[in-house]
C-alpha atoms as a PDB file:
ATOM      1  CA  UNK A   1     -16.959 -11.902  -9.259  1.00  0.00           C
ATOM      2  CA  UNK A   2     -14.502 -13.453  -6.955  1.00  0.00           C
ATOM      3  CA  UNK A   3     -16.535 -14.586  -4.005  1.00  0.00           C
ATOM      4  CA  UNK A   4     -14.677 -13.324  -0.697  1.00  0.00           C
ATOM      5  CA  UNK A   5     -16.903 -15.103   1.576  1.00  0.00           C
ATOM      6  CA  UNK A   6     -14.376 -16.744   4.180  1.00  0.00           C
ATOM      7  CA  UNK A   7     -11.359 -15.459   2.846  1.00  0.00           C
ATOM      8  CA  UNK A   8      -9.206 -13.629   4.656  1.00  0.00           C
ATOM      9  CA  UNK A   9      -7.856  -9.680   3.923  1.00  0.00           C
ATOM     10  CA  UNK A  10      -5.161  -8.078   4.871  1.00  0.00           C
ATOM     11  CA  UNK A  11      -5.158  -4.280   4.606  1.00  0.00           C
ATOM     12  CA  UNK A  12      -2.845  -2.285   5.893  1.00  0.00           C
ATOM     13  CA  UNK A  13      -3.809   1.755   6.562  1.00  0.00           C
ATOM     14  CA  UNK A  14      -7.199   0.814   6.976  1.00  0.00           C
ATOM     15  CA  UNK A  15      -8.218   3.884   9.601  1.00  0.00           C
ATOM     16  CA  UNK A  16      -9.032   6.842   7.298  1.00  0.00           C
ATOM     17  CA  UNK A  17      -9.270   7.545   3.338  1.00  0.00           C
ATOM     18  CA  UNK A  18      -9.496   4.854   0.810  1.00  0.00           C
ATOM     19  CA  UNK A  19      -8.210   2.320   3.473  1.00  0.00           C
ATOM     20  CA  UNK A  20     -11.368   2.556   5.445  1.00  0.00           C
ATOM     21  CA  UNK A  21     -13.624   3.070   2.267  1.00  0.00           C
ATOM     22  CA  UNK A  22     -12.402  -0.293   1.428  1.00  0.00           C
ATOM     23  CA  UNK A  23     -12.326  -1.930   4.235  1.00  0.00           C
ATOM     24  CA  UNK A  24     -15.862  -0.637   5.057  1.00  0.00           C
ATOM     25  CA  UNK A  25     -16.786  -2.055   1.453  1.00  0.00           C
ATOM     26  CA  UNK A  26     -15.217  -5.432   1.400  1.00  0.00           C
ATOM     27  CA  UNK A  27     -16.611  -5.888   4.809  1.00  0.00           C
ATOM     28  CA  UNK A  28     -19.934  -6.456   3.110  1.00  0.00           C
ATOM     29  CA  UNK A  29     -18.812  -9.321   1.499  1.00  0.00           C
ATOM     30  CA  UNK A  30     -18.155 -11.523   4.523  1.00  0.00           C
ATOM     31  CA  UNK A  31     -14.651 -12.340   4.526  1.00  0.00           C
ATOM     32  CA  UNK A  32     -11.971 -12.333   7.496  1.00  0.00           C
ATOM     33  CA  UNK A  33     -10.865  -8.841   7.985  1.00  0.00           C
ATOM     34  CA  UNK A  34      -7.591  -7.804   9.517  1.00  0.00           C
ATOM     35  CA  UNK A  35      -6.588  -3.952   9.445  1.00  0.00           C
ATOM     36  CA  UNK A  36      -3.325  -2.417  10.278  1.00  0.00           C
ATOM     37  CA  UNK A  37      -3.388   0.690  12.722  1.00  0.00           C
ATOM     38  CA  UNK A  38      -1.349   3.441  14.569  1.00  0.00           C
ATOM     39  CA  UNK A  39      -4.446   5.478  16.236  1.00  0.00           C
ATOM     40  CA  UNK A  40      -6.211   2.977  18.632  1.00  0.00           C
ATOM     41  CA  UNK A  41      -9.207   5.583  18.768  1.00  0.00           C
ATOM     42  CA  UNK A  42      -9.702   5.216  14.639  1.00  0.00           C
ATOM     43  CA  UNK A  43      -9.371   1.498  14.743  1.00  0.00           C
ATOM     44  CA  UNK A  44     -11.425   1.214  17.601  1.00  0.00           C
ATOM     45  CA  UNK A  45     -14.348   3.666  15.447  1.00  0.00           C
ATOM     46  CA  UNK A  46     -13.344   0.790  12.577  1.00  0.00           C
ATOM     47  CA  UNK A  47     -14.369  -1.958  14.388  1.00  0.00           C
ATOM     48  CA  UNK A  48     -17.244  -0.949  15.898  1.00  0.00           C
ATOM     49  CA  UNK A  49     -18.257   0.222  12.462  1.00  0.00           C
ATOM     50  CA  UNK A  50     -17.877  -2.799  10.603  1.00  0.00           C
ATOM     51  CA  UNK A  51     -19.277  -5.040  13.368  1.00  0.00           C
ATOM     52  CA  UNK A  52     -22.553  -3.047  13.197  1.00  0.00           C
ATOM     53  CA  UNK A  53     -22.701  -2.688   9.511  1.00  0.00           C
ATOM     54  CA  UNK A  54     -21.470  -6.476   8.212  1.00  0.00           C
ATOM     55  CA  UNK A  55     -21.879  -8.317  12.053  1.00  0.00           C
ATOM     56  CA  UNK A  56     -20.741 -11.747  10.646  1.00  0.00           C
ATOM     57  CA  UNK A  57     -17.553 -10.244   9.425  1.00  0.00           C
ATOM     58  CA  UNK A  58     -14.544 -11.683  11.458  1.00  0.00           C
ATOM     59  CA  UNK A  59     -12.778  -8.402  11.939  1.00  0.00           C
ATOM     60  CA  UNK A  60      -8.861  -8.196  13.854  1.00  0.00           C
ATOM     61  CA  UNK A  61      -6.737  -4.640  14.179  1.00  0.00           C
ATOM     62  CA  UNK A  62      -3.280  -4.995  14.953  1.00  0.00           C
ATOM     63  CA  UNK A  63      -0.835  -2.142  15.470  1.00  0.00           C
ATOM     64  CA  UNK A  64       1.843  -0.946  13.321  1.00  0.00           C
ATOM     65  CA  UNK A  65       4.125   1.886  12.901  1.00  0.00           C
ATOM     66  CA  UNK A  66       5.473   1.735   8.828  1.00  0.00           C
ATOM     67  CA  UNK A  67       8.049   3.906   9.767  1.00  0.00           C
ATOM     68  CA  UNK A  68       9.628   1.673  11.862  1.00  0.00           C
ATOM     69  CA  UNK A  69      10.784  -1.880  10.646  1.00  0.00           C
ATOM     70  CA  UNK A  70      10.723  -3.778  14.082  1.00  0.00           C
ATOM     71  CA  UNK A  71       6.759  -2.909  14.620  1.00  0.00           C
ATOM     72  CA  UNK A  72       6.343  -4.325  10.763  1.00  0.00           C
ATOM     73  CA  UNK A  73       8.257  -7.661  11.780  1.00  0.00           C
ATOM     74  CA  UNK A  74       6.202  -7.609  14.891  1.00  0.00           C
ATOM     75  CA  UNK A  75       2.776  -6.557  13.174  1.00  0.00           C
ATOM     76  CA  UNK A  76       3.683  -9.405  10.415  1.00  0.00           C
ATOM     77  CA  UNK A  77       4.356 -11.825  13.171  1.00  0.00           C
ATOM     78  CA  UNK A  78       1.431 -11.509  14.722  1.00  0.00           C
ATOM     79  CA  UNK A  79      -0.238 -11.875  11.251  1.00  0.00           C
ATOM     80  CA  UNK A  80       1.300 -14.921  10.511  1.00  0.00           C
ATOM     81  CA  UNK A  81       0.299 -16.349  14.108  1.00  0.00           C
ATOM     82  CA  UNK A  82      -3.350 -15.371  13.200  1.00  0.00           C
ATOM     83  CA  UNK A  83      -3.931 -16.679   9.883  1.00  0.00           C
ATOM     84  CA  UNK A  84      -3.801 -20.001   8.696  1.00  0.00           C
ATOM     85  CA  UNK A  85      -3.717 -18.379   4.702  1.00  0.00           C
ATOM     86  CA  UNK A  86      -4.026 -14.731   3.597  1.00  0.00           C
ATOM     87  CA  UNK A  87      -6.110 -14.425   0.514  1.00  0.00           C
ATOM     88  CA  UNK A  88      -5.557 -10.988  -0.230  1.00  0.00           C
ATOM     89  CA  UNK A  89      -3.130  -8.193   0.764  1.00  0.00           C
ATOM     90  CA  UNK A  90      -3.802  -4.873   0.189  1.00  0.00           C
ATOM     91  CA  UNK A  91      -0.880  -2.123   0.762  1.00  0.00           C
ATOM     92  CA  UNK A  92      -1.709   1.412   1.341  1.00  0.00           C
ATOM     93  CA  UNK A  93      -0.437   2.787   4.289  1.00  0.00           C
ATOM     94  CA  UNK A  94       1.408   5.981   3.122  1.00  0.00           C
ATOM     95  CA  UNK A  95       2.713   9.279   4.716  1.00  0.00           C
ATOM     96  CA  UNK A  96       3.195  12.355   2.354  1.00  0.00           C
ATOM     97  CA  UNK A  97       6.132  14.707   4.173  1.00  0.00           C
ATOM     98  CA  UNK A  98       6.677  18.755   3.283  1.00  0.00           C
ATOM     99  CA  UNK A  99       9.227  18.397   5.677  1.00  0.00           C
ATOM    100  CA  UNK A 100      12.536  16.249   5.752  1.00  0.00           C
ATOM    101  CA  UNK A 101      12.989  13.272   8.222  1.00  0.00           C
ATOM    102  CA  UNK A 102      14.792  10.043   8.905  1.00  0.00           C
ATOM    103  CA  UNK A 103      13.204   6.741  10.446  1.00  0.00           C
ATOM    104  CA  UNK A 104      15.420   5.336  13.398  1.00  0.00           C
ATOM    105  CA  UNK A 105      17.217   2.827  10.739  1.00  0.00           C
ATOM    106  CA  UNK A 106      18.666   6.387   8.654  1.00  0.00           C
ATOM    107  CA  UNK A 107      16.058   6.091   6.095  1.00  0.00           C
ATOM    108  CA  UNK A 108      13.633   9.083   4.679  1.00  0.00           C
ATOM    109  CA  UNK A 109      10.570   8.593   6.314  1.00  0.00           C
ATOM    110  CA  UNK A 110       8.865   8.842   2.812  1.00  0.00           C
ATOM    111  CA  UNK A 111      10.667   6.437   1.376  1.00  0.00           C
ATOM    112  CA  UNK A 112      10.866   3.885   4.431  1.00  0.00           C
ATOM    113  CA  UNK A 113       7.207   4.049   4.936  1.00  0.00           C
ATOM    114  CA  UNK A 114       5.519   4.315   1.310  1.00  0.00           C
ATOM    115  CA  UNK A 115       7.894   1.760  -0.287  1.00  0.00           C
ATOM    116  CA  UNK A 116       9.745  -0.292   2.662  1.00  0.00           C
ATOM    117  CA  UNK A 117       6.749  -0.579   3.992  1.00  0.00           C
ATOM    118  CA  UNK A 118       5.542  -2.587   1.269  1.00  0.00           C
ATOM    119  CA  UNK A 119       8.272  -4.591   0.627  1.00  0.00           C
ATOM    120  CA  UNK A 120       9.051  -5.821   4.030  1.00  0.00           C
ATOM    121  CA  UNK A 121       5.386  -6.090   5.124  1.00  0.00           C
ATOM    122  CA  UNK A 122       5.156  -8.104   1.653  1.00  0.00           C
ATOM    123  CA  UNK A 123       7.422 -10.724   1.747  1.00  0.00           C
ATOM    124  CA  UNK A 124       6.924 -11.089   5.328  1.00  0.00           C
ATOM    125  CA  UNK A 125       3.591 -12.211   4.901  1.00  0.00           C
ATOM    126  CA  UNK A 126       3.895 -14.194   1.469  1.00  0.00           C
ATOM    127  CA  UNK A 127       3.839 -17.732   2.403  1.00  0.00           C
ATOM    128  CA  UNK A 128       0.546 -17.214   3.735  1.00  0.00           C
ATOM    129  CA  UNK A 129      -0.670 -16.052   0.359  1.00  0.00           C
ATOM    130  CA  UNK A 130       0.901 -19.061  -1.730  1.00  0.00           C
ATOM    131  CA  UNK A 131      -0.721 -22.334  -2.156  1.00  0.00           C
ATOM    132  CA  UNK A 132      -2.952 -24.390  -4.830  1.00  0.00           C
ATOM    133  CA  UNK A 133      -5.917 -21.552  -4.384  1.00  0.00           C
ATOM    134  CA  UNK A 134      -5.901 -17.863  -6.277  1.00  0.00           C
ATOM    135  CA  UNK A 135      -4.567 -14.870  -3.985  1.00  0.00           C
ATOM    136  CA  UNK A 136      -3.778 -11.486  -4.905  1.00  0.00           C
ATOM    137  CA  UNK A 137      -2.139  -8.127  -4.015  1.00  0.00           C
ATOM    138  CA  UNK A 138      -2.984  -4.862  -4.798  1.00  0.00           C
ATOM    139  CA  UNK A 139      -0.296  -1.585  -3.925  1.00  0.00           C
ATOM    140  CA  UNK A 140      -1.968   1.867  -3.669  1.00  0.00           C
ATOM    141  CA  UNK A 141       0.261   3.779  -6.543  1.00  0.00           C
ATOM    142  CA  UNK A 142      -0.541   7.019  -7.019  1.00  0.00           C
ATOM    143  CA  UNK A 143       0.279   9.035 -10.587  1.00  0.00           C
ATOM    144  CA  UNK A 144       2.314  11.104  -8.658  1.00  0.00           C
ATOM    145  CA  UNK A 145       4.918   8.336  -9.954  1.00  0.00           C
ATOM    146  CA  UNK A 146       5.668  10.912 -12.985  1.00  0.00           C
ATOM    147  CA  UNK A 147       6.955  13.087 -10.367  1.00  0.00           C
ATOM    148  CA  UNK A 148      10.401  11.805 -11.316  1.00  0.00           C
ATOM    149  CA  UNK A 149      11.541  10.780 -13.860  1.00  0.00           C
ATOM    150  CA  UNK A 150      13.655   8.058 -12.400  1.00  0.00           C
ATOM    151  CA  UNK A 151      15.091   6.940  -9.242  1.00  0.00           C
ATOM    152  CA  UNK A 152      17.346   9.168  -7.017  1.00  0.00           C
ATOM    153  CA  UNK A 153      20.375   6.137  -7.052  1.00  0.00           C
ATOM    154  CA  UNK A 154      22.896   8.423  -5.715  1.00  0.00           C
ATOM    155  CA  UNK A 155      20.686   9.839  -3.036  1.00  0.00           C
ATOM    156  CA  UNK A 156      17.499   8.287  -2.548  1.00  0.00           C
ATOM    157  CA  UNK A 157      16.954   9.983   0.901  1.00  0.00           C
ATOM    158  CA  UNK A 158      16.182  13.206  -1.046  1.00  0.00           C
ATOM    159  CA  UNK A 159      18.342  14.520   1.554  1.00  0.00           C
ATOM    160  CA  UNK A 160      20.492  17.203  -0.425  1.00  0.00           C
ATOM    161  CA  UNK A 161      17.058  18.194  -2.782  1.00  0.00           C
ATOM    162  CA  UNK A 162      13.820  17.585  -0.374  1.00  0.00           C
ATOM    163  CA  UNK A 163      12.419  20.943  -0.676  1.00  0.00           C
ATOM    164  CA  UNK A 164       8.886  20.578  -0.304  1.00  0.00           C
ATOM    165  CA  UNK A 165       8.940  16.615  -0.352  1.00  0.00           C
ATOM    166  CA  UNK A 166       7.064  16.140  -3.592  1.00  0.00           C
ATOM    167  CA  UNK A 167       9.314  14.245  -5.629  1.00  0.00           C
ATOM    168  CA  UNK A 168      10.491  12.365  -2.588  1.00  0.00           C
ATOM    169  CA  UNK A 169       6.567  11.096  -2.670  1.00  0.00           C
ATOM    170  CA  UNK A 170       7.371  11.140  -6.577  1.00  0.00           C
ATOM    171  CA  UNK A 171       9.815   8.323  -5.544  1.00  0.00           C
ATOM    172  CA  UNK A 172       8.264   6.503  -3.469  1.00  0.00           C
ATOM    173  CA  UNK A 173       5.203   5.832  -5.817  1.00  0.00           C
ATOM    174  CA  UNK A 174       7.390   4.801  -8.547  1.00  0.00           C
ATOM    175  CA  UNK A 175       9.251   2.909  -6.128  1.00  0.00           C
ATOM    176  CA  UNK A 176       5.818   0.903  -5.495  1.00  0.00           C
ATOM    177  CA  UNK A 177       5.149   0.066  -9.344  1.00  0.00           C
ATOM    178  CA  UNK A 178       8.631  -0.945 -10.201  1.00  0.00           C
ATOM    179  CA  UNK A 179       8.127  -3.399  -6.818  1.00  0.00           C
ATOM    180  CA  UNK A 180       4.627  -4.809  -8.443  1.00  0.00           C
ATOM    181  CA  UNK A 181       6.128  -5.483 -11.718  1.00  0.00           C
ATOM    182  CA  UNK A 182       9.357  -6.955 -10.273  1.00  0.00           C
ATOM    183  CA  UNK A 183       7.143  -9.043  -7.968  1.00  0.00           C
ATOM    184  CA  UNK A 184       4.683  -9.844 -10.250  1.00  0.00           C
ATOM    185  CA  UNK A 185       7.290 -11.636 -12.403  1.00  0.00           C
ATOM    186  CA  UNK A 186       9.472 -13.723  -9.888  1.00  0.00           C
ATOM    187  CA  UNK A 187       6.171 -14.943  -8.744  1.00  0.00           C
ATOM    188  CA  UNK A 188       4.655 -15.827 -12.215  1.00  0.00           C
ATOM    189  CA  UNK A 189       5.342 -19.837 -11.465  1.00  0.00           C
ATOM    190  CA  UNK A 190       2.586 -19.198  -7.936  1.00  0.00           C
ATOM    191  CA  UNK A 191      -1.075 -18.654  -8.599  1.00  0.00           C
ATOM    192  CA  UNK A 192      -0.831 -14.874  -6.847  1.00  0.00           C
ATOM    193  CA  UNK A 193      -1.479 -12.191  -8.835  1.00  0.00           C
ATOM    194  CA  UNK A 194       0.076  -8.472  -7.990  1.00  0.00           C
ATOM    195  CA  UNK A 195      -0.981  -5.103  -9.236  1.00  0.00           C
ATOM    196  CA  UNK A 196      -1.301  -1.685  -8.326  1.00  0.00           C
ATOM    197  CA  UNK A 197      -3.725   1.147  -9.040  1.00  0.00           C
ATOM    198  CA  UNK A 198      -4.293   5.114  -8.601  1.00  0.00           C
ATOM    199  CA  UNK A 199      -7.122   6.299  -6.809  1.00  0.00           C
ATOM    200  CA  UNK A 200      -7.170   9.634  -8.200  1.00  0.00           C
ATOM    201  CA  UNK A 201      -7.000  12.957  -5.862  1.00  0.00           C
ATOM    202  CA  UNK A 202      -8.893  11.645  -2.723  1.00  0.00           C
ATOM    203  CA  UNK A 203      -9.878  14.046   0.273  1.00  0.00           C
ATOM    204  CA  UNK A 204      -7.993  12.136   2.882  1.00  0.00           C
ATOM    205  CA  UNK A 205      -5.942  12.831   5.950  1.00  0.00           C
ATOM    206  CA  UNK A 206      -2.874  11.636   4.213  1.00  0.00           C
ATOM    207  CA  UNK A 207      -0.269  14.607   4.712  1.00  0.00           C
ATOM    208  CA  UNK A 208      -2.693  16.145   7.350  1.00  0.00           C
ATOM    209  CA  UNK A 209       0.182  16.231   9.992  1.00  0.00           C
ATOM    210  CA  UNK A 210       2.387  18.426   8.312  1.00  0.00           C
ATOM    211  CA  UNK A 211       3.017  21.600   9.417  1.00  0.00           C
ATOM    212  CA  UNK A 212       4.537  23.459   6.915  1.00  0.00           C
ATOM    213  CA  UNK A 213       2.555  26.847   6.053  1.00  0.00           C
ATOM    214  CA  UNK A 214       1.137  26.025   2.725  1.00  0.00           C
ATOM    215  CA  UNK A 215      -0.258  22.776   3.675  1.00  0.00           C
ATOM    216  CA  UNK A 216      -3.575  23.832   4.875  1.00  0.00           C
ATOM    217  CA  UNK A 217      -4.154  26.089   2.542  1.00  0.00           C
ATOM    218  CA  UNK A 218      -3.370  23.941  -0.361  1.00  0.00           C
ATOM    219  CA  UNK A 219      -5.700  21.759   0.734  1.00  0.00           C
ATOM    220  CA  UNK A 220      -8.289  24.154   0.687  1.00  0.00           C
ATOM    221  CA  UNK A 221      -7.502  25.239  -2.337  1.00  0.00           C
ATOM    222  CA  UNK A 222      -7.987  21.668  -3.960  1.00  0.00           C
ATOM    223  CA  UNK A 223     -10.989  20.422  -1.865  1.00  0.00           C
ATOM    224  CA  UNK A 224     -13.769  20.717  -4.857  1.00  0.00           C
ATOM    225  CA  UNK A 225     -11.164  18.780  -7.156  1.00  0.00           C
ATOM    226  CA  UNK A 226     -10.689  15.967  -4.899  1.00  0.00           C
ATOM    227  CA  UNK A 227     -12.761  12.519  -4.819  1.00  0.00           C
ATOM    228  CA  UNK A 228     -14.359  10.984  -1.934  1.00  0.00           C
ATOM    229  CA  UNK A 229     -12.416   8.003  -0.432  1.00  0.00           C
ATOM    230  CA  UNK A 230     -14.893   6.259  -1.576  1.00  0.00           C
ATOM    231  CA  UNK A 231     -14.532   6.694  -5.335  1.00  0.00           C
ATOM    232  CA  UNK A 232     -10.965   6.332  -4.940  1.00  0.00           C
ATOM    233  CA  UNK A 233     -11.099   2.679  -3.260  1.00  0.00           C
ATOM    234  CA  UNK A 234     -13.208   1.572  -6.464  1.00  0.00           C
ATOM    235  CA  UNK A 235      -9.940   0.284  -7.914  1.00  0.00           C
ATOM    236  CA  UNK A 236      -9.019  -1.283  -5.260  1.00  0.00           C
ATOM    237  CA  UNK A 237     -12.299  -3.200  -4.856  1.00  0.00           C
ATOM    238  CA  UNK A 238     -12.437  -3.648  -8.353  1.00  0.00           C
ATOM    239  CA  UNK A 239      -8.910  -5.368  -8.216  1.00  0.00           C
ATOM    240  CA  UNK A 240     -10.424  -7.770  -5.223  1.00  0.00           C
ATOM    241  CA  UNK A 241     -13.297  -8.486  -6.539  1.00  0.00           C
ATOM    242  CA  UNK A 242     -12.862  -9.056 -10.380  1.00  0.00           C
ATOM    243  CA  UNK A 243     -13.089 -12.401 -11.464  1.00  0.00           C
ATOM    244  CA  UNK A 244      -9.452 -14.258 -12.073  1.00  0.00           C
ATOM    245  CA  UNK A 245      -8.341 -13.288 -15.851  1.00  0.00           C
ATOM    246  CA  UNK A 246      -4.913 -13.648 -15.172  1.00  0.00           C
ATOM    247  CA  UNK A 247      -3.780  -9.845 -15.362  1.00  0.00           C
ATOM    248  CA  UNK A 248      -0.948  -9.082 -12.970  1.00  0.00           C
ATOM    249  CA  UNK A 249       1.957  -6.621 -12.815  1.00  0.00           C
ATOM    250  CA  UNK A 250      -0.296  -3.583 -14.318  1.00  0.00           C
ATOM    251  CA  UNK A 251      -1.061  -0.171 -13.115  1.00  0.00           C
ATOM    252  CA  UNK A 252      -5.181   0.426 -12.781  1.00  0.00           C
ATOM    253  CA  UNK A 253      -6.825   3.557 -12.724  1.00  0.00           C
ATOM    254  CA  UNK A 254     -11.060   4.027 -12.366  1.00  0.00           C
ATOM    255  CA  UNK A 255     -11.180   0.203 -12.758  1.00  0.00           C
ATOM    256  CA  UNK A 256      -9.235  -0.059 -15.639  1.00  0.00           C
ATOM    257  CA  UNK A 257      -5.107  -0.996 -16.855  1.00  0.00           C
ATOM    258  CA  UNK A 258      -3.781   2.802 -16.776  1.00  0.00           C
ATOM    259  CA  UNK A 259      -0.434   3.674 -18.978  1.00  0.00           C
ATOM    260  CA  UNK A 260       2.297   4.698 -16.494  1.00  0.00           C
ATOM    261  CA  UNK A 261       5.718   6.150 -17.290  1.00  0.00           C
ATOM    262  CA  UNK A 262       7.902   3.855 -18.945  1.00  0.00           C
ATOM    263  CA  UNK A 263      10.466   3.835 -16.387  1.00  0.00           C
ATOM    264  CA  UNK A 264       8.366   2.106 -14.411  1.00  0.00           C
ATOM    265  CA  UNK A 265       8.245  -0.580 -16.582  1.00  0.00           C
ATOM    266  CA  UNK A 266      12.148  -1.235 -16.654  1.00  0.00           C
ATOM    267  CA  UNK A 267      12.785  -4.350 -14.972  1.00  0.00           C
ATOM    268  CA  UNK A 268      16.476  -3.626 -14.776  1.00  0.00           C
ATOM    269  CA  UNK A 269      15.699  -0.195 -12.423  1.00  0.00           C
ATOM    270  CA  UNK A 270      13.384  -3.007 -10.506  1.00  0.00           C
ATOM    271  CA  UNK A 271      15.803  -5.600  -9.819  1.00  0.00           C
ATOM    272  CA  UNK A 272      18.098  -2.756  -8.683  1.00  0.00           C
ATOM    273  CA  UNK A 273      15.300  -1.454  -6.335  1.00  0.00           C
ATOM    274  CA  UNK A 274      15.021  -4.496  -4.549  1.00  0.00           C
ATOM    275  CA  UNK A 275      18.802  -5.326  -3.749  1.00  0.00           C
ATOM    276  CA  UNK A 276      18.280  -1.761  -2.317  1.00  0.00           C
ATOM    277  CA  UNK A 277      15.574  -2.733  -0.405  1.00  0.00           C
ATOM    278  CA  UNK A 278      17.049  -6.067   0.812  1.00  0.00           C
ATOM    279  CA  UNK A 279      19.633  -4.087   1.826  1.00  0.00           C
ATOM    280  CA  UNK A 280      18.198  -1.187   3.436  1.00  0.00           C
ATOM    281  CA  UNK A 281      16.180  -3.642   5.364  1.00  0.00           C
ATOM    282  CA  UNK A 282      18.449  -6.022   6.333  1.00  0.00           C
ATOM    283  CA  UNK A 283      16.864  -9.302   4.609  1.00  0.00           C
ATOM    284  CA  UNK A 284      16.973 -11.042   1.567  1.00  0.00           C
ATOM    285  CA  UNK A 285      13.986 -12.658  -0.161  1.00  0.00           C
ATOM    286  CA  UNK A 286      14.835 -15.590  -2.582  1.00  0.00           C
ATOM    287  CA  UNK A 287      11.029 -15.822  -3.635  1.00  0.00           C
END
């Protein structure tokens, strides 16, 4: 196991669903937490859980809105000015929209939150997480990635197809494997390792502010299929936990390297997604 005792977590999402169920879990294990948030309420219920459950566990919340790239720069910032080295970073804040909209910088909100978010909040952060010692990532995937088939080049708003948003979230979780393989390789030379994982149909809020008609009742309707958020963080503390075997770039799924569509595995579609991303948000990376 890879002892997390004094090393410090970043996890962004961390107020309801798997996000909490891990950072409930990894709590336990004594490191330095430090949670990303939009509801102060939820993060406030997060603290106070964690401090009563694991009370030695160093525990920070700072705000940010995904949707919005100045509140990641600031959130990252703030990061950056806490933390002398990040250990591990886990991505998994993520919106799923029936209903098309832009963020302020003209970007689907989708898109801009479940795969900009990652990228920017990412590389932001990643000079805390290299050095002589082992760090990792993990991205929350989802195998909604066969949704597509490929990336929307021409349009990847969705804005001419969105219909009822699911291949935009299609997109976006493709968009988040083809960024952990691409970033896996350019940093093969640092001792980080990045991967990504499913957690399987999880009853979670995620989605729970749409208003479109057939929301509620689809989630009625696939209740006794879903997982607790519990079960679906396994991966995820499976992936921070393992010992080091040198695995990165791979897709997991209940604890295990999962076969994803082989799309996601082209590296030319991957360098092409991040001179996208670069561009879309305004900053290039030379890693």
């Amino acid at each position: 196991m890879w002892n997390l005792n004094n090393k410090t977590i970043v996890i962004s999402g961390a107020t309801n669903g798997i996000g909490k169920a891990a950072a409930v879990e990894l709590s336990k294990k004594n490191p330095r937490l430090l949670f990303t948030y939009r509801n102060q309420k939820l993060a406030d219920e997060l603290l106070t859980e964690i401090k009563n459950l694991s009370p030695d566990t160093q525990v920070h919340s700072v705000y940010c809105d995904f949707s919005n790239q100045d509140s990641i720069k600031k959130c990252a910032d703030e990061i950056n000015n806490l933390c002398e080295k990040i250990d591990l970073l886990i991505n998994n804040a993520g919106v799923v929209n029936t209903s098309y909209r832009e963020t302020n910088e003209g970007i689907e909100n989708t898109f801009a939150v479940n795969h900009l978010g990652y990228f920017l909040f990412t590389n932001l952060l990643l000079n805390k997480l290299k050095g002589e010692n082992e760090t990792r990532i993990i991205n929350v995937s989802s195998a909604a990635h066969a949704f597509v088939k490929e990336m929307q080049w021409e349009d990847i708003n969705y804005k001419s197809n969105f219909g009822q948003g699911l291949r935009c979230y299609g997109q976006s979780k493709l968009a988040n494997l083809l960024f952990t393989r691409y970033l896996a390789i350019k940093l093969s030379t640092e001792n980080i390792s990045v991967n990504a994982m499913h957690p399987g149909g999880v009853n979670t809020s995620l989605g729970s502010q749409n208003k479109a008609w057939y929301s509620k009742p689809l989630r009625l309707i696939l209740k006794p299929f879903f997982r607790s958020p519990l079960k679906g963080a396994e991966s995820i503390i499976y992936l921070a936990t393992k010992q080091d075997d040198g695995v990165t770039g791979e897709y997991f799924f209940n604890s295990k390297i999962h076969k994803s569509s082989a799309y996601s595995k082209n590296l030319e579609e991957a360098h092409k997604l991040w001179g996208l991303s670069e561009e879309l948000v305004g900053q290039t990376f030379d890693l």
